[in-house]
PDB file of N, CA and C in Angstrom:
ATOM      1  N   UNK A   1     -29.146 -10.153  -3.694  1.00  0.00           N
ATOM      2  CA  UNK A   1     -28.006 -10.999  -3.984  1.00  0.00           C
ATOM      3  C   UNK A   1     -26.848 -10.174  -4.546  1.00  0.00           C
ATOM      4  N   UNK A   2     -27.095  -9.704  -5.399  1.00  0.00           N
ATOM      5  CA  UNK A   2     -26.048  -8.275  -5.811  1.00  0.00           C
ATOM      6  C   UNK A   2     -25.332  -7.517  -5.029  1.00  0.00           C
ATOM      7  N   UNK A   3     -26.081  -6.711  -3.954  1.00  0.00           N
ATOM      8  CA  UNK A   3     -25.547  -6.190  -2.493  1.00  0.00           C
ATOM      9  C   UNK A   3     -24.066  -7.308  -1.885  1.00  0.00           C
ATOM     10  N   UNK A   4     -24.623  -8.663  -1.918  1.00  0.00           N
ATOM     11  CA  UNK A   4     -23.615  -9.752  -1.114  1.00  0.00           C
ATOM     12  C   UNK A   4     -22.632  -9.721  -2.099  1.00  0.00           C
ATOM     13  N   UNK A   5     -22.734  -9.870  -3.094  1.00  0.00           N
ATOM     14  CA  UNK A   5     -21.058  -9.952  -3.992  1.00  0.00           C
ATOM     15  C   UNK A   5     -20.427  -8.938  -4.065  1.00  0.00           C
ATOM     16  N   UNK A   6     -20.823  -7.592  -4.178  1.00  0.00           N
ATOM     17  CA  UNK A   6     -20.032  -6.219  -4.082  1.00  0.00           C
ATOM     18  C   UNK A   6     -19.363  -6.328  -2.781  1.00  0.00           C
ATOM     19  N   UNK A   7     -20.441  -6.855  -1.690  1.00  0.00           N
ATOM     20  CA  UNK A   7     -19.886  -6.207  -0.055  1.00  0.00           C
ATOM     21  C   UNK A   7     -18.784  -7.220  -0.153  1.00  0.00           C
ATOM     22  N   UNK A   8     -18.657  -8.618  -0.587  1.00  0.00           N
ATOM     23  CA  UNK A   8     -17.591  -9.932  -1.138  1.00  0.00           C
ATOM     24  C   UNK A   8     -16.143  -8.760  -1.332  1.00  0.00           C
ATOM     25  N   UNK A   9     -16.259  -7.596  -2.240  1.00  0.00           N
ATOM     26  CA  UNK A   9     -15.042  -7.380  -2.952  1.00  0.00           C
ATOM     27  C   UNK A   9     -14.559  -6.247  -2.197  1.00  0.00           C
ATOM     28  N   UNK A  10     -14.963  -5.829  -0.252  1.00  0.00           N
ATOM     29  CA  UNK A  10     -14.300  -4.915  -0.074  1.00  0.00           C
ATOM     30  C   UNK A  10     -13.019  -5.054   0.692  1.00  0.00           C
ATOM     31  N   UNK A  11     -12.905  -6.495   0.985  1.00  0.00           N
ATOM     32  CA  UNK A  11     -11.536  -6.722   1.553  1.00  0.00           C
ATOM     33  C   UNK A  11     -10.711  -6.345   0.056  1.00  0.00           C
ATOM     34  N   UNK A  12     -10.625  -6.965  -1.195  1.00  0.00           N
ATOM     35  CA  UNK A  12      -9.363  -6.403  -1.956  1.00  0.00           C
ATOM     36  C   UNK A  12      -9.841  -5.289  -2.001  1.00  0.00           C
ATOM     37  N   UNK A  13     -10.730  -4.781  -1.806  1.00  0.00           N
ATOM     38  CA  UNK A  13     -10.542  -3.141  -2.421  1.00  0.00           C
ATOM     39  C   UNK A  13      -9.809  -2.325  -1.223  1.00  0.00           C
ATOM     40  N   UNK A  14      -9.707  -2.392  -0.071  1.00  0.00           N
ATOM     41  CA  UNK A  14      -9.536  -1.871   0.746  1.00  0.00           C
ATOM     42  C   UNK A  14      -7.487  -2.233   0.905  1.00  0.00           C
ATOM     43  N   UNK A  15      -7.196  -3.491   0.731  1.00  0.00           N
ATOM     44  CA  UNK A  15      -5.503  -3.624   0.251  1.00  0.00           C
ATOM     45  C   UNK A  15      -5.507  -3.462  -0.911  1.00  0.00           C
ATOM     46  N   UNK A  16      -6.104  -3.211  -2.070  1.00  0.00           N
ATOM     47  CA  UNK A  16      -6.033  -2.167  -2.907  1.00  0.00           C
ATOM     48  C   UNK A  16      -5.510  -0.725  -2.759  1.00  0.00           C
ATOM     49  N   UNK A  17      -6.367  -0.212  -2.170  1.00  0.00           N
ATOM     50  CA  UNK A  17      -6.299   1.334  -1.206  1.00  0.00           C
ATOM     51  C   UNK A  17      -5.112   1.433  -0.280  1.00  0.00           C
ATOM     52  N   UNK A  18      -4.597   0.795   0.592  1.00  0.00           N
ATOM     53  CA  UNK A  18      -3.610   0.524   0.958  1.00  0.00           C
ATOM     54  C   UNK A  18      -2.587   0.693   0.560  1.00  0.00           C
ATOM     55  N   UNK A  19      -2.683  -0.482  -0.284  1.00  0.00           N
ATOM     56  CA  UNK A  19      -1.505  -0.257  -1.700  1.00  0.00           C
ATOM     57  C   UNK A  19      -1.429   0.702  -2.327  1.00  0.00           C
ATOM     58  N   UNK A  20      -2.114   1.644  -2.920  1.00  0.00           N
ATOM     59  CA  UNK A  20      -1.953   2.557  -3.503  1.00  0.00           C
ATOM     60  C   UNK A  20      -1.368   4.094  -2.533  1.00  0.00           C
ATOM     61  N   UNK A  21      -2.082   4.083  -1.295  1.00  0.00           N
ATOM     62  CA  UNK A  21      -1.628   5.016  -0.025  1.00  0.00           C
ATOM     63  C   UNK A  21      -0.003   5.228   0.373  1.00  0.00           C
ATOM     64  N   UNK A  22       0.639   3.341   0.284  1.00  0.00           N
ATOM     65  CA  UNK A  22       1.865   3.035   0.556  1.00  0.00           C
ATOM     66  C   UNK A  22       2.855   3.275  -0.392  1.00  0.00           C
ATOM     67  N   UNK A  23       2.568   3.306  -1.522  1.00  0.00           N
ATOM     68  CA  UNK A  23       2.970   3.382  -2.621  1.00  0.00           C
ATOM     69  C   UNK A  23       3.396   5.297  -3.192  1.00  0.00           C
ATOM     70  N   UNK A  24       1.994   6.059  -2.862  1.00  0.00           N
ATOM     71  CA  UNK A  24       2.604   7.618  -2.598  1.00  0.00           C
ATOM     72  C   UNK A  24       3.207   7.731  -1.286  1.00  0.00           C
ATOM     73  N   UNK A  25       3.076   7.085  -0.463  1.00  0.00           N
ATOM     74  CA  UNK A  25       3.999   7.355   0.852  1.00  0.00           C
ATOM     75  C   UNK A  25       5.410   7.585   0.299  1.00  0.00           C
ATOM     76  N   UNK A  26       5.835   6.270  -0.106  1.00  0.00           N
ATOM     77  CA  UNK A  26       7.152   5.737  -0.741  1.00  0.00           C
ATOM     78  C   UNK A  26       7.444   6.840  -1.366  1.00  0.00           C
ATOM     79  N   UNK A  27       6.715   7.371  -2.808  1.00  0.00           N
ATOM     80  CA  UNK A  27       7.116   8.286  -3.202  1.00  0.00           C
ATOM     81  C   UNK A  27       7.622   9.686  -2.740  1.00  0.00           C
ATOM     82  N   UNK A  28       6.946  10.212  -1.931  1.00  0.00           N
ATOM     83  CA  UNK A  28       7.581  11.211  -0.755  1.00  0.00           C
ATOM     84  C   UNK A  28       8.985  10.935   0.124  1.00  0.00           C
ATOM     85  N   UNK A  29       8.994   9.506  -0.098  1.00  0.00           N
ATOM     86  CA  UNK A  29      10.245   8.968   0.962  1.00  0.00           C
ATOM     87  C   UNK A  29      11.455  10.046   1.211  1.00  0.00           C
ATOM     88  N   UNK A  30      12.051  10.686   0.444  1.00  0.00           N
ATOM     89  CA  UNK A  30      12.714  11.619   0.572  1.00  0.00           C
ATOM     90  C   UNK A  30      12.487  13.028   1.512  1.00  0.00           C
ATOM     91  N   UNK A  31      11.503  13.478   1.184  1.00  0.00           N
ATOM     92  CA  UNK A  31      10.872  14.619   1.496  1.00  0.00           C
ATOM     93  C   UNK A  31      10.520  14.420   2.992  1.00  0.00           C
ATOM     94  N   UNK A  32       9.738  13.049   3.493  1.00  0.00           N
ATOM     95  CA  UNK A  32       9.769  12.612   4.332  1.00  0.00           C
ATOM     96  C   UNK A  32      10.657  12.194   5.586  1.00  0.00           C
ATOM     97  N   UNK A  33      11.754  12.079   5.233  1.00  0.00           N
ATOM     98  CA  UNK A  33      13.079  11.413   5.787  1.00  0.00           C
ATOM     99  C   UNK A  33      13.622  12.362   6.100  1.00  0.00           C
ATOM    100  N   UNK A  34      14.052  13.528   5.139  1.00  0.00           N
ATOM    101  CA  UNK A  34      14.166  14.992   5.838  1.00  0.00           C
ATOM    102  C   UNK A  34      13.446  15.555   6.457  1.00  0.00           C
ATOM    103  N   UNK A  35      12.168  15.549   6.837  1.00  0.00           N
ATOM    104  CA  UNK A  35      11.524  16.126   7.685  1.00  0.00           C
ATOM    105  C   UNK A  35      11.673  15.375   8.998  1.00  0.00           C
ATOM    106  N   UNK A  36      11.817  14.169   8.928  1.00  0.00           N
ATOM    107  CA  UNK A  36      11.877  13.308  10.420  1.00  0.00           C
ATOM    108  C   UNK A  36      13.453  13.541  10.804  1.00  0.00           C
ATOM    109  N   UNK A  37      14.311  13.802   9.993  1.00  0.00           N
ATOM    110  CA  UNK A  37      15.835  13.626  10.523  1.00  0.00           C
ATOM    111  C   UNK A  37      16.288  15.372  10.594  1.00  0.00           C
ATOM    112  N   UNK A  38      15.490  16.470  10.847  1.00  0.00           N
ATOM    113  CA  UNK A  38      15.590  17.531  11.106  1.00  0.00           C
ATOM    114  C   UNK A  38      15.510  18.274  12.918  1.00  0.00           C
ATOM    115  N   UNK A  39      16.384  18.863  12.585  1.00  0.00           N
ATOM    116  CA  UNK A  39      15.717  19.127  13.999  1.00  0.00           C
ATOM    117  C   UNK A  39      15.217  20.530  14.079  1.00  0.00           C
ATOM    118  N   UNK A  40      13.992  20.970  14.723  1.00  0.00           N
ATOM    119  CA  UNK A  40      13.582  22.075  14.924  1.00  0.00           C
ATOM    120  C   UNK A  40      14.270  23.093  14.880  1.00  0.00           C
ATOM    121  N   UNK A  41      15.107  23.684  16.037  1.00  0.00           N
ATOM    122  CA  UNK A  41      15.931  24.537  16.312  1.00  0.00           C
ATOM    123  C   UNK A  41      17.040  24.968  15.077  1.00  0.00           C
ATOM    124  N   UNK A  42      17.452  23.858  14.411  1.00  0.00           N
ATOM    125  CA  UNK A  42      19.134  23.928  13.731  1.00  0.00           C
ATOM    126  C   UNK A  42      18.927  24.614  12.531  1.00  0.00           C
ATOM    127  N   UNK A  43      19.949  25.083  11.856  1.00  0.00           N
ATOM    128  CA  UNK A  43      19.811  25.816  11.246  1.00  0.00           C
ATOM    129  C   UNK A  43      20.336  24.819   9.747  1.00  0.00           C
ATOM    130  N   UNK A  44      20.600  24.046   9.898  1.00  0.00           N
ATOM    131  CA  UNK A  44      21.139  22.980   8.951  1.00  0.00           C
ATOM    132  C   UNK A  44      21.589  21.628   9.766  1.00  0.00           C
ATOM    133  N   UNK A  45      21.226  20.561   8.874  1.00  0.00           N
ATOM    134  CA  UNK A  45      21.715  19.038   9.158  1.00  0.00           C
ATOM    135  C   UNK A  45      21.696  18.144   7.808  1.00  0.00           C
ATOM    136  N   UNK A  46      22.635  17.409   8.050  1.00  0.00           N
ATOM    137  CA  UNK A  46      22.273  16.213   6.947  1.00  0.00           C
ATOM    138  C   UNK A  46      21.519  15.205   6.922  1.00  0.00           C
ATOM    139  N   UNK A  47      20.823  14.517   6.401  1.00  0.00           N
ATOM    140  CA  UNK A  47      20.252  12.666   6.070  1.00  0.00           C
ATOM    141  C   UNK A  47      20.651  12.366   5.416  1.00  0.00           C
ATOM    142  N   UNK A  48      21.362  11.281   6.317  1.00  0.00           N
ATOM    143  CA  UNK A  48      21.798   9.815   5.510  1.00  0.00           C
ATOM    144  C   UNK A  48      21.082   9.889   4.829  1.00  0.00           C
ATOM    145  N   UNK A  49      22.079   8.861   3.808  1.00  0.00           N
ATOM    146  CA  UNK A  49      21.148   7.844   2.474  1.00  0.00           C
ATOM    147  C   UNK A  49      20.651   6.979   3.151  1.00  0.00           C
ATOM    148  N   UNK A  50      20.987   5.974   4.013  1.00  0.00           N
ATOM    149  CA  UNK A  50      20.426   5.134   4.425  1.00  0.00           C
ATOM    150  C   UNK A  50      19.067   5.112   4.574  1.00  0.00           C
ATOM    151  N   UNK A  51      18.654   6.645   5.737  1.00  0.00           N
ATOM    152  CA  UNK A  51      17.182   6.572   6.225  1.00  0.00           C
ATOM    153  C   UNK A  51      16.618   7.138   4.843  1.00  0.00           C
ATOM    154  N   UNK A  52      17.321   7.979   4.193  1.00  0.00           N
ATOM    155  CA  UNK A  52      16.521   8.060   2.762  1.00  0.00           C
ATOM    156  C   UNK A  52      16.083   7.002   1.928  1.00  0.00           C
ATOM    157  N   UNK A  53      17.021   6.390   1.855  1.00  0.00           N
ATOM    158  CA  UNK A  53      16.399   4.833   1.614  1.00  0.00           C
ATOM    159  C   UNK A  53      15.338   4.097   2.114  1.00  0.00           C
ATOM    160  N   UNK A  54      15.094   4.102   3.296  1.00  0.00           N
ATOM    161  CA  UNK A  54      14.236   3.123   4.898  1.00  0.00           C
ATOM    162  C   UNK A  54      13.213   3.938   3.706  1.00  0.00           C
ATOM    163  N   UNK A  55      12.948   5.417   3.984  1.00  0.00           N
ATOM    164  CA  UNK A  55      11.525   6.143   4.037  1.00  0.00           C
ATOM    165  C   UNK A  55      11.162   5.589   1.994  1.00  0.00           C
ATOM    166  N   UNK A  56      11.887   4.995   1.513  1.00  0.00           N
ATOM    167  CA  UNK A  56      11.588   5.416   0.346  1.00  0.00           C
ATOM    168  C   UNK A  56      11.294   3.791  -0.044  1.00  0.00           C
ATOM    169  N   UNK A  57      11.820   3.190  -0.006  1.00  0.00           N
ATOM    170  CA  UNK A  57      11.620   1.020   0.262  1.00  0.00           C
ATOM    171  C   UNK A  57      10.868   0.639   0.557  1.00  0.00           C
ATOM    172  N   UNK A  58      11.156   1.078   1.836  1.00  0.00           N
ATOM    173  CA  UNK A  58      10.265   0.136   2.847  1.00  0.00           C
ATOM    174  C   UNK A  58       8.622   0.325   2.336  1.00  0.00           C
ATOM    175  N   UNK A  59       8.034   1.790   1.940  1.00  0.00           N
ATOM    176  CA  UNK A  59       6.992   1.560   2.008  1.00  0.00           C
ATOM    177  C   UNK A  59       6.121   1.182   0.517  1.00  0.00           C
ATOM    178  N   UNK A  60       7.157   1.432  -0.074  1.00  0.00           N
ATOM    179  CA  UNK A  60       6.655   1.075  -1.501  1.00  0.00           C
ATOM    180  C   UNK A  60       6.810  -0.671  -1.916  1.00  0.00           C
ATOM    181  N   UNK A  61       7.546  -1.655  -1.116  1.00  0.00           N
ATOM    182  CA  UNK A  61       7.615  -3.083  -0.734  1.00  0.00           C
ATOM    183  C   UNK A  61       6.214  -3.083   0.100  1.00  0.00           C
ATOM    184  N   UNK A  62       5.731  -2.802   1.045  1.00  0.00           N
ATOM    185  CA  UNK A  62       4.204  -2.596   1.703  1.00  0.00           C
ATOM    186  C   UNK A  62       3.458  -2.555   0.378  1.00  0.00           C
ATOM    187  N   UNK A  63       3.510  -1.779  -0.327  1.00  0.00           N
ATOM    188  CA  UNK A  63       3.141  -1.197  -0.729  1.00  0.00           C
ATOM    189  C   UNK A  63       2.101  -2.169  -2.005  1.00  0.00           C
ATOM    190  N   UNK A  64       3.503  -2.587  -2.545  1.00  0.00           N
ATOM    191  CA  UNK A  64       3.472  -3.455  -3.508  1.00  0.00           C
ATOM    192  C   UNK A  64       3.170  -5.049  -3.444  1.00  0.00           C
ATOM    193  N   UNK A  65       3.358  -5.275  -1.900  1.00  0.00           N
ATOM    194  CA  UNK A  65       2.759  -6.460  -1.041  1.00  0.00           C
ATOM    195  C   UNK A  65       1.029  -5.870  -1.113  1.00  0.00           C
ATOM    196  N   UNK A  66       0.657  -5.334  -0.619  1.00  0.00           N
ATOM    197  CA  UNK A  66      -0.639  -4.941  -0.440  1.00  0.00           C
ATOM    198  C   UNK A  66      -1.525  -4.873  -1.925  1.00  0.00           C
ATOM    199  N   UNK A  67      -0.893  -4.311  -3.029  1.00  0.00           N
ATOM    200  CA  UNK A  67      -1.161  -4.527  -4.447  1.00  0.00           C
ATOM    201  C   UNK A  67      -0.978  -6.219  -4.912  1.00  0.00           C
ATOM    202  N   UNK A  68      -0.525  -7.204  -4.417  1.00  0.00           N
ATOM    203  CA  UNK A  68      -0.704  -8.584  -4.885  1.00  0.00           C
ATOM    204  C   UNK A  68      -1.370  -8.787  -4.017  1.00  0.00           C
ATOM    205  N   UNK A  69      -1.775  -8.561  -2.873  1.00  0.00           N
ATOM    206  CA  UNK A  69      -2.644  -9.427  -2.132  1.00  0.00           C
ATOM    207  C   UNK A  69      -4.024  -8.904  -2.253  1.00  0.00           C
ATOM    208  N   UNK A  70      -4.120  -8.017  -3.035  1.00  0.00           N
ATOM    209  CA  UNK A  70      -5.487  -7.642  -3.417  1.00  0.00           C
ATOM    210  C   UNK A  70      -5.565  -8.142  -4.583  1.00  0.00           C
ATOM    211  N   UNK A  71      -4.927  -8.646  -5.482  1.00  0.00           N
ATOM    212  CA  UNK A  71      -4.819  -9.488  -7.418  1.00  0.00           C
ATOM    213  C   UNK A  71      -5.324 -10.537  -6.570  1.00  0.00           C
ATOM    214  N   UNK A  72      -4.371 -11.400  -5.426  1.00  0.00           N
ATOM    215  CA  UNK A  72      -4.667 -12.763  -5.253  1.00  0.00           C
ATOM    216  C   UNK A  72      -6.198 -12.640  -4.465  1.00  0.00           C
ATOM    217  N   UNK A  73      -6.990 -11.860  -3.413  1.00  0.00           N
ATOM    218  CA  UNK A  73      -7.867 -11.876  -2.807  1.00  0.00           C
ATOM    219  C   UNK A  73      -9.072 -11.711  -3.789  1.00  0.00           C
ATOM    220  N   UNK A  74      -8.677 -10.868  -4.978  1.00  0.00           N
ATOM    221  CA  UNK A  74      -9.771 -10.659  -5.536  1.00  0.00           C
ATOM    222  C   UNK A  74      -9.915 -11.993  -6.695  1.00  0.00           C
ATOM    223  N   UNK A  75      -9.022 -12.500  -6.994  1.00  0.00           N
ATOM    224  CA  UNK A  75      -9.194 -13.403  -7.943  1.00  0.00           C
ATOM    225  C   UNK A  75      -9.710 -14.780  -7.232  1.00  0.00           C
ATOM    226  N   UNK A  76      -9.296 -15.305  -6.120  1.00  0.00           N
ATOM    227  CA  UNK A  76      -9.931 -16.128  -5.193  1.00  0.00           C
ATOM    228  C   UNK A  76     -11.552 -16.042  -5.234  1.00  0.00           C
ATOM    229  N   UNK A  77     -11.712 -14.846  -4.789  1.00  0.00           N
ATOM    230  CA  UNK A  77     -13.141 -14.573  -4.346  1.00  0.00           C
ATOM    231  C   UNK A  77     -14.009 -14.590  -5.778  1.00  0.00           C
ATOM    232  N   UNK A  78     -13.066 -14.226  -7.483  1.00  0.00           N
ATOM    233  CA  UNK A  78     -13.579 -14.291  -8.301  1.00  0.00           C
ATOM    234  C   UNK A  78     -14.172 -15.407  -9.222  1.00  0.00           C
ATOM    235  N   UNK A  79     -13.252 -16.271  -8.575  1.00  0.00           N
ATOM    236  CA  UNK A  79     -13.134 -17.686  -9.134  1.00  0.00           C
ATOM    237  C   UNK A  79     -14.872 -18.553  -8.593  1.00  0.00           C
ATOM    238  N   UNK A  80     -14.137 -18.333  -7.229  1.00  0.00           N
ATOM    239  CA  UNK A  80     -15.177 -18.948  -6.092  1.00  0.00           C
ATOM    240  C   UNK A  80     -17.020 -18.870  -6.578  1.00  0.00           C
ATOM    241  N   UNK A  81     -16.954 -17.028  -6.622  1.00  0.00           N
ATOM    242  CA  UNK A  81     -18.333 -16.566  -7.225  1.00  0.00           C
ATOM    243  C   UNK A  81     -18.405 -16.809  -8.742  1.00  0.00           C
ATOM    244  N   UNK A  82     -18.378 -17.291  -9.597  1.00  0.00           N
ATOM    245  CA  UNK A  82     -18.182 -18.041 -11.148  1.00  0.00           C
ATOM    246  C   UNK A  82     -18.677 -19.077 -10.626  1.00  0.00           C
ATOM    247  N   UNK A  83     -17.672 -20.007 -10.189  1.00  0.00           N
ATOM    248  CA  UNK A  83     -18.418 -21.609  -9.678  1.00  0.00           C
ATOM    249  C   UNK A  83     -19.669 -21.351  -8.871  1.00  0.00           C
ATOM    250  N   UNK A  84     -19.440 -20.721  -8.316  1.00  0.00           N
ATOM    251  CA  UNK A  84     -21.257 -20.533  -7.649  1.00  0.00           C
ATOM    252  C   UNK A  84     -22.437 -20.276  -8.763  1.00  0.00           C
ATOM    253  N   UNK A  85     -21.590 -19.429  -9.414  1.00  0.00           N
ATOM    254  CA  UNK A  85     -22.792 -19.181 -10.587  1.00  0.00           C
ATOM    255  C   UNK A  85     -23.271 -19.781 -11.532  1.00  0.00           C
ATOM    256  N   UNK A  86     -22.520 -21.452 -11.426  1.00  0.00           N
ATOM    257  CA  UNK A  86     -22.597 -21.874 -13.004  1.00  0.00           C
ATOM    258  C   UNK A  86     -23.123 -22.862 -12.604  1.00  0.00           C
ATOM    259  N   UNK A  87     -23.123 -23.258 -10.923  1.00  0.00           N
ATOM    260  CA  UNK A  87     -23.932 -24.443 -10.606  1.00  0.00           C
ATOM    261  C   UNK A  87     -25.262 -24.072 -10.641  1.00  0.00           C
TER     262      UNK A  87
END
């Protein structure tokens, strides 16, 4: 019975993990954004703020989506297994 409630908690753990993945993504966003807006050959170019922005937002909003939906998945599933237990 033990085995079934752990294996219960690997959907949040896994948008847990997620979240946390998206979240150092984000943090690189910079570092990142220059490497995609480079071009091989040149010897210099600029990046926008803009896409510095995209690489640095966007994934830390993922990011931070994926971190509540593992609070709300795990607390669902926590609630659920309590009432099971008390009947």
């Amino acid at each position: 019975m033990g085995k079934k409630k752990l294996k219960s908690f690997e959907i949040p753990s896994g948008f847990f993990l997620l979240g946390l993945l998206f979240l150092i993504i984000g943090g690189s966003g910079e570092q990142n954004a220059i490497n995609f807006s480079g071009i091989n050959a040149g010897g210099s170019w600029t990046t926008s703020e803009s896409l510095i922005n995209a690489f640095i937002f966007i994934p830390i909003i993922i990011g931070i989506s994926f971190l509540l939906l593992a609070i709300s998945t795990f607390s669902i599933l926590f609630y659920f297994q309590q009432k099971n237990a008390s009947l």
